[in-house]
Protein backbone atom coordinates (compact mmCIF):
# COMPACT_ATOMS: atom_id res chain seq x y z
CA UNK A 1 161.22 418.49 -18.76
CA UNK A 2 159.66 417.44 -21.99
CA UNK A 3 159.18 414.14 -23.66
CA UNK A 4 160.56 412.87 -26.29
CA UNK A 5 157.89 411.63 -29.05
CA UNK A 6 157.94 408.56 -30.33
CA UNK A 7 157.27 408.45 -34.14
CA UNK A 8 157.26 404.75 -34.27
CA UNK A 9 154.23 404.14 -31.94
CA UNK A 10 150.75 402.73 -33.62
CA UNK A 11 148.38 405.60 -33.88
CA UNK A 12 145.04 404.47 -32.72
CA UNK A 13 142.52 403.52 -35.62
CA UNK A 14 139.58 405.03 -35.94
CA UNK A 15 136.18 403.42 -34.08
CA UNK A 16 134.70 401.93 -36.95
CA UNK A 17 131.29 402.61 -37.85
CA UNK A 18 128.77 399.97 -37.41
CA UNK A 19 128.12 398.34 -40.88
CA UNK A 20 124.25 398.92 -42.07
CA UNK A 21 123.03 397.15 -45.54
CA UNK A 22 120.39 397.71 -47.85
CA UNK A 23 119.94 394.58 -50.04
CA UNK A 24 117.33 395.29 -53.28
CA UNK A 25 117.35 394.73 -57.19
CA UNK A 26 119.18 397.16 -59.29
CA UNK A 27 116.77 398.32 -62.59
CA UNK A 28 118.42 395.66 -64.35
CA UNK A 29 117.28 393.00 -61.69
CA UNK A 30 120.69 392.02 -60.44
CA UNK A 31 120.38 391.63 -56.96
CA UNK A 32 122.39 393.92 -54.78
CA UNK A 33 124.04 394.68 -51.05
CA UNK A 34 124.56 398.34 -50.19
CA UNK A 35 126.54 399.44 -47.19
CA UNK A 36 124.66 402.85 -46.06
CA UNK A 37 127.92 404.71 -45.92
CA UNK A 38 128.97 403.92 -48.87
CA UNK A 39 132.10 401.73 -47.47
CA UNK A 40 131.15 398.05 -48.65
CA UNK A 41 128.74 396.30 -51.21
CA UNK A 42 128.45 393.73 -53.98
CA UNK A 43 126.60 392.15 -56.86
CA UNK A 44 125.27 388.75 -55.98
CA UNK A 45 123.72 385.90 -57.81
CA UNK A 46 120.55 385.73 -55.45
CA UNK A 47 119.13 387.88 -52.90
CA UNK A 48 119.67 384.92 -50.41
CA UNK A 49 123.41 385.61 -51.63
CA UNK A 50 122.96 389.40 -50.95
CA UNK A 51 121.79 388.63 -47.48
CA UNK A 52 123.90 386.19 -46.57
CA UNK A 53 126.84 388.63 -47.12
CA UNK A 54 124.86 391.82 -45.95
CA UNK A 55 124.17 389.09 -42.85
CA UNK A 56 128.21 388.35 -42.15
CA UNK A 57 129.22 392.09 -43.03
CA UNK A 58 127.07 393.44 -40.11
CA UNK A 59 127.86 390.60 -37.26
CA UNK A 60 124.30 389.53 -37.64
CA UNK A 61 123.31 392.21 -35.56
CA UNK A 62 119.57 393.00 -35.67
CA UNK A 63 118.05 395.63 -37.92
CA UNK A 64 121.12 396.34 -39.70
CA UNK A 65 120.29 394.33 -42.83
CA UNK A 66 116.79 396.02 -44.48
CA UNK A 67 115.30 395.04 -47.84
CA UNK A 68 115.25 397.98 -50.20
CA UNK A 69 111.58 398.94 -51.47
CA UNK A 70 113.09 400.69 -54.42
CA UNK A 71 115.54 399.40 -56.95
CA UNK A 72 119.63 400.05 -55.71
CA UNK A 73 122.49 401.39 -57.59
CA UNK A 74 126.23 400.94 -56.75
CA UNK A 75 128.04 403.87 -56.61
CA UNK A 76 131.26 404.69 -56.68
């Protein structure tokens, strides 16, 4: 005897990826955080701005926020 299917149930989400920043200068100086994968990031006033959000973003979790030693480029 089969089952019926229920359309209407929530389909598990994905595991989300843990969150990993880069925070640098772009060439223009602006000071940048960039998500590795690609999913978050943002122009910021300061690099203590850029960290504080890279910071929040990743849970504070250690060694996910690194400082870039070449200059960063948003992409899109």
């Amino acid at each position: 005897m089969s089952h019926p299917v229920d359309i209407a149930a929530p389909v598990p989400a994905p595991a989300r990826l843990p969150l990993d920043f880069v925070v640098g200068q772009s060439a223009e100086g602006h000071w940048l955080a960039v998500e590795t994968h690609g999913l978050a990031g943002g122009i910021f006033r300061s690099r203590r701005d850029a960290l504080t959000y890279a910071a929040a973003e990743t849970g504070r979790r250690p060694d996910a926020v690194r400082l870039a030693s070449t200059p960063l480029a948003l992409t899109p």
